[in-house]
N, C-alpha and C. Protein backbone atom coordinates (compact mmCIF):
# COMPACT_ATOMS: atom_id res chain seq x y z
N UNK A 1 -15.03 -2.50 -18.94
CA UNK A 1 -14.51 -3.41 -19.96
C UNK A 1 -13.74 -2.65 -21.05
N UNK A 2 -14.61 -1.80 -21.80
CA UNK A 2 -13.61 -0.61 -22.49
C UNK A 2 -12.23 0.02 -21.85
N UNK A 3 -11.86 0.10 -20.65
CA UNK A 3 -11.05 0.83 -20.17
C UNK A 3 -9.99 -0.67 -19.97
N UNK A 4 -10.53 -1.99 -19.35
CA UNK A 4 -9.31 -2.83 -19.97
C UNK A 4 -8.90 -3.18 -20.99
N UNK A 5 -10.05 -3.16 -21.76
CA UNK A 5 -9.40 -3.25 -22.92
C UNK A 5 -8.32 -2.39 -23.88
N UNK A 6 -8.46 -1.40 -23.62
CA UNK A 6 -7.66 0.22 -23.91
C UNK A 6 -6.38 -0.27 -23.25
N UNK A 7 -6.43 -0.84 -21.92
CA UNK A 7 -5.25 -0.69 -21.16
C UNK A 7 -4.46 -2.26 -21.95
N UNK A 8 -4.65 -3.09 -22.11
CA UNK A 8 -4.65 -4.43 -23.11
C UNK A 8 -4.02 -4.00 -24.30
N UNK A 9 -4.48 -3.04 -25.01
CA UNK A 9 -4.24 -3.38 -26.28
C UNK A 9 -2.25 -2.16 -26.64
N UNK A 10 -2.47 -0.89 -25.19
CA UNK A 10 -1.51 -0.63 -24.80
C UNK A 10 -0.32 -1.33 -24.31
N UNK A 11 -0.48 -2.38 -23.59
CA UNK A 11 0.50 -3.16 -22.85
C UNK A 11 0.41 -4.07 -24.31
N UNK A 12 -0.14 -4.26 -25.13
CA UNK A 12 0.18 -5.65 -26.23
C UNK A 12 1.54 -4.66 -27.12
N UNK A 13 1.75 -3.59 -26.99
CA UNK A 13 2.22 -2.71 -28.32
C UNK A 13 3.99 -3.00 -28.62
N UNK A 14 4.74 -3.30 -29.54
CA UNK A 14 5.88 -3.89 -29.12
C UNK A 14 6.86 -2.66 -28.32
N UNK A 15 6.44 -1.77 -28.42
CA UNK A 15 7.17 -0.66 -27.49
C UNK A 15 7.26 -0.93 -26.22
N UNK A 16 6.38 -1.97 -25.53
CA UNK A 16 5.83 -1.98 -24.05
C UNK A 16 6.01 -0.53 -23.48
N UNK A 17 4.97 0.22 -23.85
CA UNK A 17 4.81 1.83 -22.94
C UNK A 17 4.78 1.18 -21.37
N UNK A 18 5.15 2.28 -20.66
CA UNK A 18 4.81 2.06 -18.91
C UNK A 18 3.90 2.53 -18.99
N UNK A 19 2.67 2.64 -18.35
CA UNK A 19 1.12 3.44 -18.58
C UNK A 19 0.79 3.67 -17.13
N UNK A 20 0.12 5.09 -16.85
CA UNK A 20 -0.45 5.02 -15.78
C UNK A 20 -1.97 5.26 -15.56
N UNK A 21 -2.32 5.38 -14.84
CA UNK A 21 -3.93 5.25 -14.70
C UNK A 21 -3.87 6.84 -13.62
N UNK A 22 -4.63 7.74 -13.84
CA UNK A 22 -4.84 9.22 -13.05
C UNK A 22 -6.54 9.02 -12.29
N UNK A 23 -6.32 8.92 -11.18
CA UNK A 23 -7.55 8.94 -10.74
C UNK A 23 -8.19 10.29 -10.68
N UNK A 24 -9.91 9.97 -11.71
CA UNK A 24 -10.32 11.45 -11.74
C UNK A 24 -10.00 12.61 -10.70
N UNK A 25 -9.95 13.75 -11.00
CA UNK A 25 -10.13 14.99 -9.85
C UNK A 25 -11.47 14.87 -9.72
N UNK A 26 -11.77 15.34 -8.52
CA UNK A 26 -12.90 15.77 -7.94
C UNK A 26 -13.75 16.46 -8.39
N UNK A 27 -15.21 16.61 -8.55
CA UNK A 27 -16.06 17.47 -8.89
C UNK A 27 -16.47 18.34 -7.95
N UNK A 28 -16.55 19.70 -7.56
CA UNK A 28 -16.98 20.53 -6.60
C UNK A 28 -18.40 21.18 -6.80
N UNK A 29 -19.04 20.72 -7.86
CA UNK A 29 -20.50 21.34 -8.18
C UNK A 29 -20.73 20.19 -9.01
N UNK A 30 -21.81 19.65 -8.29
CA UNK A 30 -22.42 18.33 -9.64
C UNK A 30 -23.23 19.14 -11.16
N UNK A 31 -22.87 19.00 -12.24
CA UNK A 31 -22.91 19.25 -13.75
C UNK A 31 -23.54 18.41 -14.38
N UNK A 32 -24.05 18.75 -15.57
CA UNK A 32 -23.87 18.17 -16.98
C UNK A 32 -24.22 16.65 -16.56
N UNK A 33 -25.13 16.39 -16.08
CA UNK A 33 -24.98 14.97 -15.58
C UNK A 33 -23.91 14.16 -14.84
N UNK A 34 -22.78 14.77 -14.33
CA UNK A 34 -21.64 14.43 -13.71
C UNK A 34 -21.79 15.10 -12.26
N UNK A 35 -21.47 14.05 -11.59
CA UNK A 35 -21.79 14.22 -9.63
C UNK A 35 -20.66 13.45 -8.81
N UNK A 36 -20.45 14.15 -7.81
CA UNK A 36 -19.46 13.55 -7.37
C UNK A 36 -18.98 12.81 -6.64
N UNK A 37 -20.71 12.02 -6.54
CA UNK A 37 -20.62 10.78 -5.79
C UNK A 37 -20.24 9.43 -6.68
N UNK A 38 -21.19 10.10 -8.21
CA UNK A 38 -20.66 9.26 -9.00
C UNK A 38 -19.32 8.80 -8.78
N UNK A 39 -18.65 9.64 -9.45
CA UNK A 39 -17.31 10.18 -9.70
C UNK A 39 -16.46 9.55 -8.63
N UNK A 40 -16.59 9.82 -7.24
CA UNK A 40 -16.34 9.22 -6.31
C UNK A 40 -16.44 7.79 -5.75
N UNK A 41 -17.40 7.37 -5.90
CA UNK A 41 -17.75 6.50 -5.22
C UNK A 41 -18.15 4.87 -6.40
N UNK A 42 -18.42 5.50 -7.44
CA UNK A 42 -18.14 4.24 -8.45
C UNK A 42 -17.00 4.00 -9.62
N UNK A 43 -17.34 5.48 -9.98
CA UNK A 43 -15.04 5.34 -11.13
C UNK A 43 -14.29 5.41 -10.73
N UNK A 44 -14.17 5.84 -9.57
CA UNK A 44 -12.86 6.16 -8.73
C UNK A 44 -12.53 4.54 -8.46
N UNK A 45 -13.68 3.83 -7.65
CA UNK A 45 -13.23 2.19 -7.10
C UNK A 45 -12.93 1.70 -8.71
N UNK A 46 -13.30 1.81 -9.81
CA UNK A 46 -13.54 1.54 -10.61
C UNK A 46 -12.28 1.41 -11.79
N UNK A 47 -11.35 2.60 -11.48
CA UNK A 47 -10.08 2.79 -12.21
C UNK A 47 -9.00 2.32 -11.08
N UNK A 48 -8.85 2.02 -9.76
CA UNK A 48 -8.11 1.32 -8.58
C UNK A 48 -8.44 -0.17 -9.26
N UNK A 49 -9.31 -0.66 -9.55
CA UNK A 49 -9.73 -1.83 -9.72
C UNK A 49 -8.94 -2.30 -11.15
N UNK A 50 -9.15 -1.64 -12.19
CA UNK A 50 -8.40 -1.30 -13.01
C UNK A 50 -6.80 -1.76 -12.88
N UNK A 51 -6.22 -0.74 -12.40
CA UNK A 51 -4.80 -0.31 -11.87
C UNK A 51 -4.42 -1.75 -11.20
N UNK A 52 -5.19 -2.17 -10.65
CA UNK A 52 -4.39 -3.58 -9.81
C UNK A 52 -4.93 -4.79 -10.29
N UNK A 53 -5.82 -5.16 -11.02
CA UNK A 53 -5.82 -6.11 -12.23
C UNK A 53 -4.91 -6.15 -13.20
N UNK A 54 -4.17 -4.62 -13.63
CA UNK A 54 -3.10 -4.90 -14.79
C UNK A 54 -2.35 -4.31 -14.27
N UNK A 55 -1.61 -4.06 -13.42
CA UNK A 55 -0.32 -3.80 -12.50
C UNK A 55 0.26 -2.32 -12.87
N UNK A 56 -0.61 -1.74 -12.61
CA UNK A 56 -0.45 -0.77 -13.05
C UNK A 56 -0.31 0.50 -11.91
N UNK A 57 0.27 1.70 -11.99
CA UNK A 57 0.54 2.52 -11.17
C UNK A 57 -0.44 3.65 -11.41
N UNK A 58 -0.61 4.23 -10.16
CA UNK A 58 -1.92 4.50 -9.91
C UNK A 58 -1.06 6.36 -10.25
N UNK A 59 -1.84 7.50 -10.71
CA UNK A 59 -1.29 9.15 -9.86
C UNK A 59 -2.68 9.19 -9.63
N UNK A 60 -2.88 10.30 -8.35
CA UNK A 60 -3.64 10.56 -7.78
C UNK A 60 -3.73 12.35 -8.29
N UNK A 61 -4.89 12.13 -9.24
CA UNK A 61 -5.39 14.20 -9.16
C UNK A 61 -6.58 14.41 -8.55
N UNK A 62 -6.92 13.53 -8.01
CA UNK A 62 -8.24 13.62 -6.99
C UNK A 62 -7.45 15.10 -5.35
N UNK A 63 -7.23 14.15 -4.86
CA UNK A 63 -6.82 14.60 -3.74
C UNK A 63 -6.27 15.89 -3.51
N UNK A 64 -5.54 16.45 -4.22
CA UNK A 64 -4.99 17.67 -4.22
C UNK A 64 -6.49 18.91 -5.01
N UNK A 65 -7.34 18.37 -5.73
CA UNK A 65 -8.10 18.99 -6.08
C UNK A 65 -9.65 18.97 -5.42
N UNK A 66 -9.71 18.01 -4.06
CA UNK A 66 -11.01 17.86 -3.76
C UNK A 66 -11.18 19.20 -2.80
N UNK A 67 -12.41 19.70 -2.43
CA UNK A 67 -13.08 20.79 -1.70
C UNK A 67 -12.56 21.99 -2.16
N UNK A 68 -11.79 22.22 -3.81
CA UNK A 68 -10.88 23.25 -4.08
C UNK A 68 -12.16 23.78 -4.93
N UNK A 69 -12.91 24.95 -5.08
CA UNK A 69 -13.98 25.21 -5.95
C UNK A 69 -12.80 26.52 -6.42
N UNK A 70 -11.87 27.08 -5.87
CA UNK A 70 -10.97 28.22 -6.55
C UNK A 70 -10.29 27.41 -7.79
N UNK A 71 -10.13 26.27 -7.27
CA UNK A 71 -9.24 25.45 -8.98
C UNK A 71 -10.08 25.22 -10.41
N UNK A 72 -11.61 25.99 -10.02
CA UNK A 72 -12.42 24.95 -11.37
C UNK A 72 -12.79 26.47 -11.84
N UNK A 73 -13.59 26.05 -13.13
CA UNK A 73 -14.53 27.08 -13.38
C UNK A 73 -15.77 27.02 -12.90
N UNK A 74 -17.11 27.73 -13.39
CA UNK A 74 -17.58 28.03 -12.66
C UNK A 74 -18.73 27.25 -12.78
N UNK A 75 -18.91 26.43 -14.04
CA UNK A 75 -19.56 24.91 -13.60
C UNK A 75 -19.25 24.09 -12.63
N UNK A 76 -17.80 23.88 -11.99
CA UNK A 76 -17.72 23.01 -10.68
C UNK A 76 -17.33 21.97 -11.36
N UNK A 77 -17.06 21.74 -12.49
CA UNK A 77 -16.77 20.19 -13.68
C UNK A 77 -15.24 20.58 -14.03
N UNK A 78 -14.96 21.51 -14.76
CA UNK A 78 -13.97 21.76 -15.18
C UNK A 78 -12.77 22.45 -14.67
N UNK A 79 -11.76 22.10 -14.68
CA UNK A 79 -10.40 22.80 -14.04
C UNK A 79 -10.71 24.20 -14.37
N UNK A 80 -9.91 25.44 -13.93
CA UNK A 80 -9.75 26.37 -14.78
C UNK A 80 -7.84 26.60 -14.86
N UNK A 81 -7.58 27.74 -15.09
CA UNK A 81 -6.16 27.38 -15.31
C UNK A 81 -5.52 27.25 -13.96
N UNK A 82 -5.98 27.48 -13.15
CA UNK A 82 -5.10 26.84 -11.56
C UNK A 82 -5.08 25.61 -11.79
N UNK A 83 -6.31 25.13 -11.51
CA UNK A 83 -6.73 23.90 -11.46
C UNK A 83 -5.58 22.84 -12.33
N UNK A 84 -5.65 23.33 -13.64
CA UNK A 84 -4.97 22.46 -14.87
C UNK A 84 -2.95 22.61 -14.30
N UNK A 85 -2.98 23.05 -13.41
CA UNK A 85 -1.76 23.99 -13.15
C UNK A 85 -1.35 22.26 -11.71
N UNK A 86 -2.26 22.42 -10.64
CA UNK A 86 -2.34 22.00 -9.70
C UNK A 86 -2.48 20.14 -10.42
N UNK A 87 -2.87 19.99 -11.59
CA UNK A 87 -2.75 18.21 -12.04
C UNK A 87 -1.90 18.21 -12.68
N UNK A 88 -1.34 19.11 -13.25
CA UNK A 88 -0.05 18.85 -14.22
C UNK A 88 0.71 18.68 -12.83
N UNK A 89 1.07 19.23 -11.96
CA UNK A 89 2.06 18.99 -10.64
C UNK A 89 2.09 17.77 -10.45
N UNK A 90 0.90 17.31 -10.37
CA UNK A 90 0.53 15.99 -9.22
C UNK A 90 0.67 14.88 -10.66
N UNK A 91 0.40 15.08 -11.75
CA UNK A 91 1.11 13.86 -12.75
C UNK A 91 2.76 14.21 -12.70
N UNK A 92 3.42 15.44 -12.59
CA UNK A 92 4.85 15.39 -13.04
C UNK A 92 5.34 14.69 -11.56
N UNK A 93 4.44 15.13 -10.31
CA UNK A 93 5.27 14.73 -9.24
C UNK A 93 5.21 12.95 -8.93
N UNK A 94 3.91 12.32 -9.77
CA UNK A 94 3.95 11.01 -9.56
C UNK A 94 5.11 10.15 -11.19
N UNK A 95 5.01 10.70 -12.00
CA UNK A 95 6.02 10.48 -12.54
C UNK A 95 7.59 10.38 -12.12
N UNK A 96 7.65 11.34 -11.01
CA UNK A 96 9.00 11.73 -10.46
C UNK A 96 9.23 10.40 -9.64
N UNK A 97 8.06 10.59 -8.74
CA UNK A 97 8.43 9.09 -7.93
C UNK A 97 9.06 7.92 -8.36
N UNK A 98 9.01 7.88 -9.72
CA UNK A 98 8.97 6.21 -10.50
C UNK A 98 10.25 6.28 -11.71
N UNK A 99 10.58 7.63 -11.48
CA UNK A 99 11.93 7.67 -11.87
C UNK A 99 11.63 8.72 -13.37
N UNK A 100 10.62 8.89 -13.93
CA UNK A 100 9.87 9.00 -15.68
C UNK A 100 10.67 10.39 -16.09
N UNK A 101 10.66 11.24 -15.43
CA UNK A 101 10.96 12.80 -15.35
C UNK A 101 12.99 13.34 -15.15
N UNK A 102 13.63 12.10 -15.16
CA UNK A 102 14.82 12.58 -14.80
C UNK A 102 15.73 12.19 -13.77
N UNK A 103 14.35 12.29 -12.80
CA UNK A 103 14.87 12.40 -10.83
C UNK A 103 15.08 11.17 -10.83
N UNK A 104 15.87 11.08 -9.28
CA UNK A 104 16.00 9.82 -8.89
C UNK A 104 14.48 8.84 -9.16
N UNK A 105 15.03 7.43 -8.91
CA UNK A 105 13.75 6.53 -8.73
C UNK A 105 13.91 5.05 -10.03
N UNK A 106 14.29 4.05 -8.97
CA UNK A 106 14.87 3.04 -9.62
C UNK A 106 13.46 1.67 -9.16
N UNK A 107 13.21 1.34 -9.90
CA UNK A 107 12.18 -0.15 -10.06
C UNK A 107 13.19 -1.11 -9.74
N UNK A 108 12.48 -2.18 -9.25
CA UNK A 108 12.79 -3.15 -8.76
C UNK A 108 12.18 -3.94 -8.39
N UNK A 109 12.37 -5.10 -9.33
CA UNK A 109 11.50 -6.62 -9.31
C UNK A 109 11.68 -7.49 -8.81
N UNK A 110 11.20 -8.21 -7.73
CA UNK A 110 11.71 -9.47 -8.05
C UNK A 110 10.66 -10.74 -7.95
N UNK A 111 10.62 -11.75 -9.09
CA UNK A 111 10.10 -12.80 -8.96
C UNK A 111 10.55 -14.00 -8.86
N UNK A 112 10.22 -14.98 -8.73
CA UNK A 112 10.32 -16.38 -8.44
C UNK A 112 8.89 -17.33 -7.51
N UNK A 113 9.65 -18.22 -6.92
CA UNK A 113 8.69 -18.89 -6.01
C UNK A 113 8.70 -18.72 -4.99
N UNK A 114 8.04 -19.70 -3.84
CA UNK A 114 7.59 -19.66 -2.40
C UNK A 114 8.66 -18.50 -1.35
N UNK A 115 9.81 -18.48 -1.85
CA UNK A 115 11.08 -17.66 -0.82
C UNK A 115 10.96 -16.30 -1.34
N UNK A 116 10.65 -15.96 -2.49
CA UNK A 116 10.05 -14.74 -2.84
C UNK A 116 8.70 -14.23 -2.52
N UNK A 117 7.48 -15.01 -2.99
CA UNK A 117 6.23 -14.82 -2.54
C UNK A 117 6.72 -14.54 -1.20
N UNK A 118 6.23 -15.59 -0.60
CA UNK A 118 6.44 -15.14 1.37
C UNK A 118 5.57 -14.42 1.56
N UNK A 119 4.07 -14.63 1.10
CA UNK A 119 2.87 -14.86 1.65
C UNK A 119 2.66 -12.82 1.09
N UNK A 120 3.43 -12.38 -0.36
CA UNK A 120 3.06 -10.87 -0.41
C UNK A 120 1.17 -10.76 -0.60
N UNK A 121 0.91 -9.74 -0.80
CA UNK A 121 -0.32 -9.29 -0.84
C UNK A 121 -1.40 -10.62 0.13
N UNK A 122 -0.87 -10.93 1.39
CA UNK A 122 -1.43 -11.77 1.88
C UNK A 122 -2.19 -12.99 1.18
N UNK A 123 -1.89 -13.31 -0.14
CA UNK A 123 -2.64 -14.28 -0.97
C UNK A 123 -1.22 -15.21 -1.35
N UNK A 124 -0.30 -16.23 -0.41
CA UNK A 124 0.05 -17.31 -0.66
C UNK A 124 -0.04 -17.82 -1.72
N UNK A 125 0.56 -18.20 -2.92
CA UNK A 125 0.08 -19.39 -3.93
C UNK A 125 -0.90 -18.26 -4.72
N UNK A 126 -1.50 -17.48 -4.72
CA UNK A 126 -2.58 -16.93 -5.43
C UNK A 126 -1.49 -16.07 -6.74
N UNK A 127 -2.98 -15.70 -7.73
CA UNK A 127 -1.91 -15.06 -8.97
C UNK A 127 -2.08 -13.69 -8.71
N UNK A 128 -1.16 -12.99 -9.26
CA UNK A 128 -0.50 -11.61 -8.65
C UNK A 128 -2.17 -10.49 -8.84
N UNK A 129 -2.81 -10.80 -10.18
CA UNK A 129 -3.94 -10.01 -10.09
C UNK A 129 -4.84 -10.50 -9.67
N UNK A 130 -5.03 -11.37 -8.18
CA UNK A 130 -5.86 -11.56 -7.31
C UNK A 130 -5.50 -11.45 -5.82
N UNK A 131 -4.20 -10.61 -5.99
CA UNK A 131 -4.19 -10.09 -4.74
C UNK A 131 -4.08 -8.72 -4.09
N UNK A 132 -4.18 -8.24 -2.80
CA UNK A 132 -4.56 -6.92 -2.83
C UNK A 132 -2.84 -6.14 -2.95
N UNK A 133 -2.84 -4.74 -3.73
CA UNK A 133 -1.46 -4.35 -3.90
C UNK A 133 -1.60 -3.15 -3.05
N UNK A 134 -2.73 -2.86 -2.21
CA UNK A 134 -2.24 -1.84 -1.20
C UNK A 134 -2.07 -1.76 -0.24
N UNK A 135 -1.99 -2.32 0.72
CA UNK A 135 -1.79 -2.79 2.04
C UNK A 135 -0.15 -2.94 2.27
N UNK A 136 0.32 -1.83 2.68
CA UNK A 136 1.80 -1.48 2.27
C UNK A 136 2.30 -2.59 3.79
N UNK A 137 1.53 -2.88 4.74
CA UNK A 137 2.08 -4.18 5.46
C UNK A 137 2.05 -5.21 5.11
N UNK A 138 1.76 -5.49 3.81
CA UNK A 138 1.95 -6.61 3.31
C UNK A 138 2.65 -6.53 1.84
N UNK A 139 2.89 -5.63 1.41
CA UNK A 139 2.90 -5.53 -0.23
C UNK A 139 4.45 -6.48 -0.60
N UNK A 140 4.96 -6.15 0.44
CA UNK A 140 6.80 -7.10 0.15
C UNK A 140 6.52 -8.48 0.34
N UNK A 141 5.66 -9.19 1.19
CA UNK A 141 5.57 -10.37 1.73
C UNK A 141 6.45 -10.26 3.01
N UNK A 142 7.27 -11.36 3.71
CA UNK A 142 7.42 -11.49 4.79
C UNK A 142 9.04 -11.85 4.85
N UNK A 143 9.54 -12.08 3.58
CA UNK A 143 11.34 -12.58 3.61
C UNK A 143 12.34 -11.49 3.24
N UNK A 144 13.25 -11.71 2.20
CA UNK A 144 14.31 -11.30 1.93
C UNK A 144 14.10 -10.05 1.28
N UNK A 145 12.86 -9.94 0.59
CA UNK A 145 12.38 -8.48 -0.35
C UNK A 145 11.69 -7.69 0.57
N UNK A 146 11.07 -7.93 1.46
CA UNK A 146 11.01 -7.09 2.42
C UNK A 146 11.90 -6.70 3.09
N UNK A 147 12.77 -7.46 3.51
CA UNK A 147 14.43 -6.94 4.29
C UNK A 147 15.12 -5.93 3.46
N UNK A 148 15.04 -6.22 1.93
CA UNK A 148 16.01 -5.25 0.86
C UNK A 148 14.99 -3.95 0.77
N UNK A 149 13.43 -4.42 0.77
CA UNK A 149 13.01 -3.38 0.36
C UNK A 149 12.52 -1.86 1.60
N UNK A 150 13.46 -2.42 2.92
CA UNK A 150 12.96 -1.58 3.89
C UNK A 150 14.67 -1.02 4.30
N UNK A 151 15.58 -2.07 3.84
CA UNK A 151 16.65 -1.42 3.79
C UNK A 151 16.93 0.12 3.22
N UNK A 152 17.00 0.00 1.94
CA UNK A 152 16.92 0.92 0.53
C UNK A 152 16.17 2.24 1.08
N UNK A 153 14.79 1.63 0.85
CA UNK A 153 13.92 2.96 1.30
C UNK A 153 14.20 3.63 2.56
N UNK A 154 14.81 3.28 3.65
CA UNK A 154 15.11 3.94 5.22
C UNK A 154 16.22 4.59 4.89
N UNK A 155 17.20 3.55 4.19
CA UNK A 155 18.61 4.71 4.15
C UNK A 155 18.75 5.81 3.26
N UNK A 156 18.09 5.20 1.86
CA UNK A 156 18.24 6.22 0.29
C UNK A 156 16.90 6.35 0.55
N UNK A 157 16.36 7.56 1.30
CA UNK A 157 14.69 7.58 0.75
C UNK A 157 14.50 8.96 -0.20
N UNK A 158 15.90 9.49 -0.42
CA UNK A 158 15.97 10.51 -1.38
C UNK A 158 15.93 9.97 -2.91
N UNK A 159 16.53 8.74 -3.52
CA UNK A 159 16.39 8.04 -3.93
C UNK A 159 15.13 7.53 -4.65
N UNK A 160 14.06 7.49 -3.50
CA UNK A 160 12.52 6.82 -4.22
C UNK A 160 12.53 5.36 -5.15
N UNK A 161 13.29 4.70 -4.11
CA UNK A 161 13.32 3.19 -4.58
C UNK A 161 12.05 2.90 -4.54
N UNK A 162 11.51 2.20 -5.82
CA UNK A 162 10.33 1.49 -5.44
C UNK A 162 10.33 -0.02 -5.81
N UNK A 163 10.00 -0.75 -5.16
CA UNK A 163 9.88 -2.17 -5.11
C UNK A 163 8.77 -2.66 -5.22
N UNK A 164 8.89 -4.27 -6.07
CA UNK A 164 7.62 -4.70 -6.26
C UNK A 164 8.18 -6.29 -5.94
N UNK A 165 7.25 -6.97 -5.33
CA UNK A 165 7.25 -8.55 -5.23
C UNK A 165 6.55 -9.40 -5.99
N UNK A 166 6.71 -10.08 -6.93
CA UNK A 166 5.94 -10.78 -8.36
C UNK A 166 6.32 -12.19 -7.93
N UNK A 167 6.80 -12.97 -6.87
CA UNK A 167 6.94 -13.98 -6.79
C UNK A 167 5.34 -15.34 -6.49
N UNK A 168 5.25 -16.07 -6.81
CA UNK A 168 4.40 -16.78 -6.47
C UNK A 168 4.81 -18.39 -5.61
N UNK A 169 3.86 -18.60 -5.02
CA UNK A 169 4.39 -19.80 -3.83
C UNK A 169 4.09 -21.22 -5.12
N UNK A 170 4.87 -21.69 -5.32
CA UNK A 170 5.20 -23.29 -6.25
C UNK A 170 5.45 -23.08 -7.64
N UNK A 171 5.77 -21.78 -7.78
CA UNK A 171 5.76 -21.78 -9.11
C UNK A 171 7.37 -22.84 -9.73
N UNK A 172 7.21 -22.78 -11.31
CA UNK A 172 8.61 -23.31 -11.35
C UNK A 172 9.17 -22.45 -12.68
N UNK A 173 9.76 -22.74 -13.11
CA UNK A 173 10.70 -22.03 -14.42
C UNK A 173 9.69 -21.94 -15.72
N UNK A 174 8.74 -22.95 -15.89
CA UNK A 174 7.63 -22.41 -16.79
C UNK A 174 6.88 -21.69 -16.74
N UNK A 175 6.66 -21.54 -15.19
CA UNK A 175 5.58 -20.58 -14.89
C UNK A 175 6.08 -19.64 -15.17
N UNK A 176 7.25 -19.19 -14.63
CA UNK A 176 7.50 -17.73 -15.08
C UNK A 176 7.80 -17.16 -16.76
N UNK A 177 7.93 -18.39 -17.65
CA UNK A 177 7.18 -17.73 -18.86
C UNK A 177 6.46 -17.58 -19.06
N UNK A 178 5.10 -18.82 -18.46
CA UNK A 178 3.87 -18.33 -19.32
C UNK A 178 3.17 -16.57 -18.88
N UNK A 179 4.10 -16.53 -17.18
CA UNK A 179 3.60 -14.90 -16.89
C UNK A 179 4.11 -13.99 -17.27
N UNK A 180 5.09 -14.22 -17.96
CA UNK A 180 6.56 -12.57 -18.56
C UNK A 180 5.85 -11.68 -18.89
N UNK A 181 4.87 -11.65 -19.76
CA UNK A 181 4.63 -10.46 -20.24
C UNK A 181 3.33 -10.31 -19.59
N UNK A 182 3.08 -10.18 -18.50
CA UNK A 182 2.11 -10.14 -17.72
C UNK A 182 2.38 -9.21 -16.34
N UNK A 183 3.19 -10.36 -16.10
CA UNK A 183 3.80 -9.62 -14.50
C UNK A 183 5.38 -9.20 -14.35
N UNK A 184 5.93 -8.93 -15.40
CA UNK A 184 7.25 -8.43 -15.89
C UNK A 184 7.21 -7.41 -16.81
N UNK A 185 7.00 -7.76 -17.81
CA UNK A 185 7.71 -6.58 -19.02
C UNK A 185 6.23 -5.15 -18.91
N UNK A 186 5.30 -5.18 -18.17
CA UNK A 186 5.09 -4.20 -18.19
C UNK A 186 4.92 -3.63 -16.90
N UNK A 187 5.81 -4.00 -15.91
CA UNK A 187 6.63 -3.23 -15.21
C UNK A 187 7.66 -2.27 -15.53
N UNK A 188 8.58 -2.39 -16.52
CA UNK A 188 9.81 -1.79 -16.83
C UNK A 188 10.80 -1.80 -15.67
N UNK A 189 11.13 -3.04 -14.93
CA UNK A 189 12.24 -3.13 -14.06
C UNK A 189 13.00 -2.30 -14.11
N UNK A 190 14.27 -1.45 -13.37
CA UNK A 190 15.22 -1.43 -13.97
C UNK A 190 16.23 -2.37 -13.48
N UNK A 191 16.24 -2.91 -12.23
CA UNK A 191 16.52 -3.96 -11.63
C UNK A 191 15.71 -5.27 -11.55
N UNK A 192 15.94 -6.15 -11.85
CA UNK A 192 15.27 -7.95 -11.84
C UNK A 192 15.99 -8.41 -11.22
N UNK A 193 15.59 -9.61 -10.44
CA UNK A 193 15.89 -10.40 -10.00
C UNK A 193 15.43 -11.85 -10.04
N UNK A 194 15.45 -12.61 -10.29
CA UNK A 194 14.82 -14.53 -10.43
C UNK A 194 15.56 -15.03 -9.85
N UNK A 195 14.51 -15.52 -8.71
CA UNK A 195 15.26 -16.49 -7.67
C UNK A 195 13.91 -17.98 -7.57
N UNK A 196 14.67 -18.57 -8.15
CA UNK A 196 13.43 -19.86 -8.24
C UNK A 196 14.45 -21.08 -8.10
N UNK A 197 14.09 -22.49 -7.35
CA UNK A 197 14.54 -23.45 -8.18
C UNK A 197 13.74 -24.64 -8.16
C-alpha cells in the first residue's frame, strides 16, 4: 500500500515524471533478516504487481545479478563496487530501451474502443489495470496495432519501438476522459493515436 501510494502521489505531480519500478537484485547470502526467498518470491511478485496496476515499466536488476556472490560484499546483501557497476548498466540499458538516455526508442499509444482493444491483454471490455500486460501474445490485441506494432519492430528493431494498446471494447469519447490521466499521460506517448467513434 505504501509503495502505491508513493507511486500515486508521483504520477499526481504536475510534471507527470515517467517512473520506473527496478526489480530488487538478488540476495546471494540470506542477512540481516533479509532472504532470498523473501526477496524472491514475495517483493519481487509484489513490485510486478505494482508495475501493472499503474502502468508502469518494469527494469530488471535481479537477473543479471542472481547466483553472482563476486558482485556483493561479503554479507551476500549488499552490492560491492562490481555489483553497483553491473545495476547501473541494467537501469541505463532499460532506460535506453524506452528512448530516456538519448538512443533510439519511440512510445506509442494507441487508444480508443472495440477496433483498438481487439481483445489486448486477453480481457475484452475489461479496464486496462485488470488485465495481464505480459503475455507478449497478447499484449497488442488481435487488429490493426498489432499489424503496426509487428511491422515497426521486424523492420526498425534498431529503433526499439515500443508499443502499447490502451483501447477498451465500448468505450465512447467520455470514457476516454474520465481515463486520461490514468492510462495516457503517464505513459509519455511520443506518438498517440484515438481512434473511437
Amino acid at each position: 500500500n505504501d509503495y502505491v501510494r508513493m507511486v500515486r502521489e508521483l504520477q499526481s505531480l504536475v510534471t507527470h515524471p515517467r517512473i520506473y519500478v527496478c526489480l530488487p537484485p538478488a540476495v546471494v547470502k540470506d542477512n540481516f533478516g533479509i532472504t532470498e526467498n523473501v526477496v524472491l518470491n514475495e517483493v519481487t511478485p509484489l513490485v510486478r504487481k505494482v508495475a501493472a496496476d499503474r502502468w508502469l515499466d518494469i527494469i530488471d536488476t535481479r537477473t543479471p545479478t542472481e547466483g553472482r556472490a563476486d558482485l556483493y560484499t561479503k554479507d551476500g546483501v549488499h552490492p560491492a563496487p562490481a555489483g553497483a557497476s553491473v545495476i547501473a548498466h541494467a537501469i541505463y540499458d532499460g532506460l535506453s530501451l524506452r528512448g530516456d538516455t538519448g538512443k533510439p526508442g519511440k512510445r506509442v499509444l494507441f487508444i480508443g474502443d472495440s477496433i483498438t482493444d481487439d481483445d489486448w491483454g486477453k480481457k475484452d471490455g475489461w479496464e486496462v489495470h485488470k488485465r495481464q500486460h505480459y503475455d507478449m501474445n497478447h499484449i497488442y490485441g488481435h487488429g490493426y496495432v498489432l499489424d503496426i506494432a509487428q511491422y515497426y519492430m521486424t523492420k526498425y528493431p534498431e529503433r526499439k519501438y515500443q508499443f502499447y494498446n490502451r483501447g477498451i471494447s465500448g468505450n465512447q469519447m467520455r470514457n476516454l476522459v474520465e481515463r486520461w490521466d490514468d492510462d495516457v499521460t503517464p505513459m509519455h506517448p511520443d506518438v498517440l493515436t484515438v481512434f473511437i467513434g
